[in-house]
C-alpha atoms as a PDB file:
ATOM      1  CA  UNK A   1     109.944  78.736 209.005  1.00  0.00           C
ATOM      2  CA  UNK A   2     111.878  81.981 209.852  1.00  0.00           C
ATOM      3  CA  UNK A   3     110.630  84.994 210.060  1.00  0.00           C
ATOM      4  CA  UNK A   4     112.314  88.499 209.260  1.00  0.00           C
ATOM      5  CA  UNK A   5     110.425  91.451 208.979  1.00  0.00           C
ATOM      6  CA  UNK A   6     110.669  93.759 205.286  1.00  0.00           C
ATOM      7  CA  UNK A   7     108.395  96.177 206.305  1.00  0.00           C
ATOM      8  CA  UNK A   8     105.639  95.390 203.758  1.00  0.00           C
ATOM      9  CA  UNK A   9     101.917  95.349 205.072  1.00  0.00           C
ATOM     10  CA  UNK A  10     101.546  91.456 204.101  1.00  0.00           C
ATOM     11  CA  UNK A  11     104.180  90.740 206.626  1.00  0.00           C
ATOM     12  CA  UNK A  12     102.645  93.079 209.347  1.00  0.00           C
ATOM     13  CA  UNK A  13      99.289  91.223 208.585  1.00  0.00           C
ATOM     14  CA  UNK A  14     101.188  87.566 209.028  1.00  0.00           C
ATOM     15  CA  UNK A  15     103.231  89.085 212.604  1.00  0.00           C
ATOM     16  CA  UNK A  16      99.705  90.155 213.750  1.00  0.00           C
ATOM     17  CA  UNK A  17      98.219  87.397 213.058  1.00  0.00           C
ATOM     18  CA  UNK A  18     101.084  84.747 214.377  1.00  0.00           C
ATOM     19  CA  UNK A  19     101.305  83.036 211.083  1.00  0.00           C
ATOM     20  CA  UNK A  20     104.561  80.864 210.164  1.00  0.00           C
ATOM     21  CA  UNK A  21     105.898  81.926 207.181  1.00  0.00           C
ATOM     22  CA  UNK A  22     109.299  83.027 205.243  1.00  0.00           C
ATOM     23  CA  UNK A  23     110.257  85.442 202.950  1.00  0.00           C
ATOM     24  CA  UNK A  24     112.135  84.700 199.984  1.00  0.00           C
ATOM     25  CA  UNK A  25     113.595  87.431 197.989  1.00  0.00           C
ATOM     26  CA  UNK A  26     115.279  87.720 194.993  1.00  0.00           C
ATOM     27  CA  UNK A  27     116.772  89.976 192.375  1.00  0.00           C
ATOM     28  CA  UNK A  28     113.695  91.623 190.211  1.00  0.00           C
ATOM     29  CA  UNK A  29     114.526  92.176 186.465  1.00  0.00           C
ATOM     30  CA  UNK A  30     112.875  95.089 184.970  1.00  0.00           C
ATOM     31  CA  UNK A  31     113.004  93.403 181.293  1.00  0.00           C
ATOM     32  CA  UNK A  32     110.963  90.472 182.721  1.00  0.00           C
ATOM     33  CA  UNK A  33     108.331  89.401 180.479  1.00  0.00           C
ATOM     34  CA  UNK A  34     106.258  87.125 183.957  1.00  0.00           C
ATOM     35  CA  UNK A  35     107.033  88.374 187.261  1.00  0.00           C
ATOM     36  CA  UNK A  36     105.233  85.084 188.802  1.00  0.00           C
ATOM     37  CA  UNK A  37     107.656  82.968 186.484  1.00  0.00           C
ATOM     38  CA  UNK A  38     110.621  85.125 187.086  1.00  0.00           C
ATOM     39  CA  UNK A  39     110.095  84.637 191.102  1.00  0.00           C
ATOM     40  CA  UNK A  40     109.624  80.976 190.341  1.00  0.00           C
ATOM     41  CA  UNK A  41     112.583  80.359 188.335  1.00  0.00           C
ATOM     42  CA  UNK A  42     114.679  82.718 190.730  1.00  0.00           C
ATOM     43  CA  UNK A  43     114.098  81.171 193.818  1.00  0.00           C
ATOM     44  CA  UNK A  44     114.372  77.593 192.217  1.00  0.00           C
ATOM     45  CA  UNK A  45     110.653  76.440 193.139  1.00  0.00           C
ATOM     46  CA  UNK A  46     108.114  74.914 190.858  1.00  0.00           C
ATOM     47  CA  UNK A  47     105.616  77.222 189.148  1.00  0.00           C
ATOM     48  CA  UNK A  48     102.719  75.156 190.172  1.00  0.00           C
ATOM     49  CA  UNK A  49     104.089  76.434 193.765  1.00  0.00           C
ATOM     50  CA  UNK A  50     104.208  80.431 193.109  1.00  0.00           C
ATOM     51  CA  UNK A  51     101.156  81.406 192.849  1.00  0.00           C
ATOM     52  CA  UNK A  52     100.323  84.802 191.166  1.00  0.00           C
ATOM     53  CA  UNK A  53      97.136  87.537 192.748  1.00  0.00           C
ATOM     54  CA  UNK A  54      94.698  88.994 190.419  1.00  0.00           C
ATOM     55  CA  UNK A  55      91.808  91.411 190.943  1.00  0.00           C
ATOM     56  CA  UNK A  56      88.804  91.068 189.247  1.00  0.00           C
ATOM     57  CA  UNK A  57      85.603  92.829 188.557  1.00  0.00           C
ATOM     58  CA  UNK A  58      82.019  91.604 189.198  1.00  0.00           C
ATOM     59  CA  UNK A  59      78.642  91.521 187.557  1.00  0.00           C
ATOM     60  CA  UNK A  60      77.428  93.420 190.260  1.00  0.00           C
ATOM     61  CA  UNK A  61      80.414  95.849 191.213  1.00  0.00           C
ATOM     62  CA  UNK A  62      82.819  95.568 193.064  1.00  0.00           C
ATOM     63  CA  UNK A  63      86.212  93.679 193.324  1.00  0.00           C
ATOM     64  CA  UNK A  64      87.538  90.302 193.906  1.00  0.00           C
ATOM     65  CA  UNK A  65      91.072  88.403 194.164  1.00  0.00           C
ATOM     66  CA  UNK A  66      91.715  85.224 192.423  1.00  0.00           C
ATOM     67  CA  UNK A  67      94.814  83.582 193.421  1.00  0.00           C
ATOM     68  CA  UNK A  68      96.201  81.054 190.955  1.00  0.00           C
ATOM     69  CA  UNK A  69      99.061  79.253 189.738  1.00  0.00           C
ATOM     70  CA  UNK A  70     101.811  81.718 187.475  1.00  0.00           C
ATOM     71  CA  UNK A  71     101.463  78.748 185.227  1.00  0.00           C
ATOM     72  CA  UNK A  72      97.905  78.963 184.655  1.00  0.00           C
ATOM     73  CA  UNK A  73      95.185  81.532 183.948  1.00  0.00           C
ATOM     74  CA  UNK A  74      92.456  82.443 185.544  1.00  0.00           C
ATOM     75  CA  UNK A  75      89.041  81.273 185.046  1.00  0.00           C
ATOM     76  CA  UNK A  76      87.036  83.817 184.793  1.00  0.00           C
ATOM     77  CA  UNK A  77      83.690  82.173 185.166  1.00  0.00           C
ATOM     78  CA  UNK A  78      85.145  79.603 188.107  1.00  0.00           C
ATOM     79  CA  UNK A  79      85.663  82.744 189.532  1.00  0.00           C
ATOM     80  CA  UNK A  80      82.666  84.833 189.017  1.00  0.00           C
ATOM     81  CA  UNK A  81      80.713  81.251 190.727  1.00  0.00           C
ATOM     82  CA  UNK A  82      83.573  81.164 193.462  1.00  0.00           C
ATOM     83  CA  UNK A  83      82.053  84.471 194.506  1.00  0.00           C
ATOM     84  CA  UNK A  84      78.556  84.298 193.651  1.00  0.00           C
ATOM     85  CA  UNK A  85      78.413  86.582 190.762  1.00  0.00           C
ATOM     86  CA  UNK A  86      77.454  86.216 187.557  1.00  0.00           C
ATOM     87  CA  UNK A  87      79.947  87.691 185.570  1.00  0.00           C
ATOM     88  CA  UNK A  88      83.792  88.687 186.435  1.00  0.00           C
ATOM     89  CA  UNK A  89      86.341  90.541 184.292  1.00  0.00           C
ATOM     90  CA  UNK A  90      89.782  91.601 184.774  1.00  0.00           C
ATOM     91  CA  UNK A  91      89.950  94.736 186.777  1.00  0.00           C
ATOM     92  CA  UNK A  92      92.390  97.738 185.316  1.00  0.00           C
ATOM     93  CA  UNK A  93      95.782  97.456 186.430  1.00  0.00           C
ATOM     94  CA  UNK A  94      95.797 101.279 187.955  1.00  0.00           C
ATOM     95  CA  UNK A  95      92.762  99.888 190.024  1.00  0.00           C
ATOM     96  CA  UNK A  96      93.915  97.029 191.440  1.00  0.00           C
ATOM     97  CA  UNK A  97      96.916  99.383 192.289  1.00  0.00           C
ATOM     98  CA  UNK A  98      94.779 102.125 193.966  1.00  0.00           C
ATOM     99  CA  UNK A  99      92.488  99.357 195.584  1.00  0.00           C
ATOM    100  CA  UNK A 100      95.550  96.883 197.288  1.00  0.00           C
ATOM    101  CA  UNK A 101      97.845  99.730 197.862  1.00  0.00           C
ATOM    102  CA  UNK A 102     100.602  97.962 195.910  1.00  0.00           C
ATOM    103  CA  UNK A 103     102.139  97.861 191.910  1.00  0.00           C
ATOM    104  CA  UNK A 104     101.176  95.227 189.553  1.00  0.00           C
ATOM    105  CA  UNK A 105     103.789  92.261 189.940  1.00  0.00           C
ATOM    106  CA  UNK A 106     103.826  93.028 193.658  1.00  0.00           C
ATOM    107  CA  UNK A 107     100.333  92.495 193.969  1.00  0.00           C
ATOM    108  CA  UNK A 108     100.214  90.753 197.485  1.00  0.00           C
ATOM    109  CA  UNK A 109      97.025  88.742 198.755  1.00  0.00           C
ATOM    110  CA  UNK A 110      97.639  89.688 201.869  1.00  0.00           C
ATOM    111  CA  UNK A 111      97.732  93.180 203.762  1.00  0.00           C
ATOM    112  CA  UNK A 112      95.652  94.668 201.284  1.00  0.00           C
ATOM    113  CA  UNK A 113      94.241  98.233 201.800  1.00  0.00           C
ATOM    114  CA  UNK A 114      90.596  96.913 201.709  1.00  0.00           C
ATOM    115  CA  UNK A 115      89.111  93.402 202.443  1.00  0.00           C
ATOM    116  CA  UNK A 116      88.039  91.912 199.544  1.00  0.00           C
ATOM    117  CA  UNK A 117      86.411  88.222 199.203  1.00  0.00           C
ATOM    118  CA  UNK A 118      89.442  86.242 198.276  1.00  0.00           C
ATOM    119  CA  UNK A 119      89.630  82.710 196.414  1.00  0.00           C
ATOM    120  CA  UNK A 120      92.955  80.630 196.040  1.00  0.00           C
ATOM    121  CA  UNK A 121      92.705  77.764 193.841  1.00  0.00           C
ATOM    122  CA  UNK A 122      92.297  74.313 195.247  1.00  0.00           C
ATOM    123  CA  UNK A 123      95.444  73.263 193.458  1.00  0.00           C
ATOM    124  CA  UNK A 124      97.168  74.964 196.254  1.00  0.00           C
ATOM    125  CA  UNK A 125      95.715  72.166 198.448  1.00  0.00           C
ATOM    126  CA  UNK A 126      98.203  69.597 196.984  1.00  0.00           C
ATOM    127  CA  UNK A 127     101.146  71.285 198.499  1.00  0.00           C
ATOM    128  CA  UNK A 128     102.791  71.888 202.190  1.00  0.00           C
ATOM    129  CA  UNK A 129     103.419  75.363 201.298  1.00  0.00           C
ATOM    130  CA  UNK A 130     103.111  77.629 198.442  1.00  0.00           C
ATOM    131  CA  UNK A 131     104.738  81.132 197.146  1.00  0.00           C
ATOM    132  CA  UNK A 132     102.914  84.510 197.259  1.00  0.00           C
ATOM    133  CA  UNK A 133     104.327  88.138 196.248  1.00  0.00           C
ATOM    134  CA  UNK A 134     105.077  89.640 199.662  1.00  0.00           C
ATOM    135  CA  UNK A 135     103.814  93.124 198.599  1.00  0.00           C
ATOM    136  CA  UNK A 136     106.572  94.017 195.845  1.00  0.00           C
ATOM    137  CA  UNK A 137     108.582  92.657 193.059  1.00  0.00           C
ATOM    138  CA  UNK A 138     111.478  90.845 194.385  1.00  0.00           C
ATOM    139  CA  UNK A 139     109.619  89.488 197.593  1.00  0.00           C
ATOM    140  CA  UNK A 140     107.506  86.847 198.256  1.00  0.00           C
ATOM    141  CA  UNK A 141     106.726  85.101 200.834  1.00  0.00           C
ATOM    142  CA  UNK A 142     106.186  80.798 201.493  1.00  0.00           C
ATOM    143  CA  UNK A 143     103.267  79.357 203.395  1.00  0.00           C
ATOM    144  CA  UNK A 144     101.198  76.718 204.526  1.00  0.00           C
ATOM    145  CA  UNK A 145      97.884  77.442 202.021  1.00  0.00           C
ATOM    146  CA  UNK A 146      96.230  77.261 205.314  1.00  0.00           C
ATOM    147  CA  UNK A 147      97.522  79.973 206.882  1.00  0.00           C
ATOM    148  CA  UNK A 148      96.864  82.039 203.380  1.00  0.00           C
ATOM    149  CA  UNK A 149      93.341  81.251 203.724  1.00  0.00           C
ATOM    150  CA  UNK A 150      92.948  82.345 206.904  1.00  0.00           C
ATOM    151  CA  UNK A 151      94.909  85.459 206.720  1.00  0.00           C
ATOM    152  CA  UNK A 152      92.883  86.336 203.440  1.00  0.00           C
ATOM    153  CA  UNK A 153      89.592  85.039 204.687  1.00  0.00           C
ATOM    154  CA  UNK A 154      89.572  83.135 201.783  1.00  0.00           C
ATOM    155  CA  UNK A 155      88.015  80.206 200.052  1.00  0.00           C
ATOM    156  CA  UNK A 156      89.106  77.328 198.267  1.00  0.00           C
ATOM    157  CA  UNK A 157      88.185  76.565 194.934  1.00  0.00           C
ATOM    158  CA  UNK A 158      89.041  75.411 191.005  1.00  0.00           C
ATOM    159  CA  UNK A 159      89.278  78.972 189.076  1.00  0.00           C
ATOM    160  CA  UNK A 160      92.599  77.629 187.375  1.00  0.00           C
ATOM    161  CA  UNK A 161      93.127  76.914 183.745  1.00  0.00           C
END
């Protein structure tokens, strides 16, 4: 895959760490009601293929990501086990802002201001590459679910429903 360089810190993480991947952008609408769905039906790729970051908060503070399909929903307790904890709730939009260090539908996995533990769900498995917001609306960025997991530190796991 290509690579050209948008300045976001997701793509300065994937150049530093030599991973393949290619940005796909596309025309944000304000009025959108989905930004996951919007970049899906934008850049002509399956939903089950752009998957959408959340931040959630655990039992026993502190944040995690869940990384799931814009066609689904997050588990909550899949994801609360993913991690080990026994309870996980959806974290306030202003904090997952302040914590990643970008807006909410531009919520990248990757390049985030802190390191937190990261799980992508194991549908992701089932597919060469996938879709992930490239650290603002309009951008995201395509690959392997490999190279996602390792950029992330991540684990694999069913927190999809």
């Amino acid at each position: 895959m290509a690579r050209r360089s948008a300045g976001t810190p997701a793509i300065v993480a994937l150049e530093a760490a030599g991973i393949d991947y290619e940005v796909r952008a596309y025309e944000h609408d304000p009025a959108a009601s989905s930004f996951g769905l919007e970049a899906a039906e934008a850049l002509g790729v399956e939903s089950a293929r752009v998957f959408k970051t959340l931040l959630v908060d655990l039992d026993g503070g502190g944040l995690a990501v869940g990384i799931v399909p814009v066609d689904r929903q997050l588990d909550l307790k899949a994801m609360a086990a993913a991690v080990g904890a026994k309870k996980a709730t959806m974290a306030e939009p202003k904090a997952a802002e302040r914590i990643t260090g970008y807006v909410v539908g531009g919520i990248s996995p990757i390049g985030q201001k802190r390191a937190l533990p990261t799980v992508l769900d194991d549908s992701a498995a089932g597919f060469e590459t996938v879709l992930v917001s490239g650290g603002r609306r309009g951008l995201d960025l395509e690959l392997a679910p490999e190279d996602l997991l390792a950029v992330t530190s991540g684990t694999l796991a069913e927190i999809a429903r």
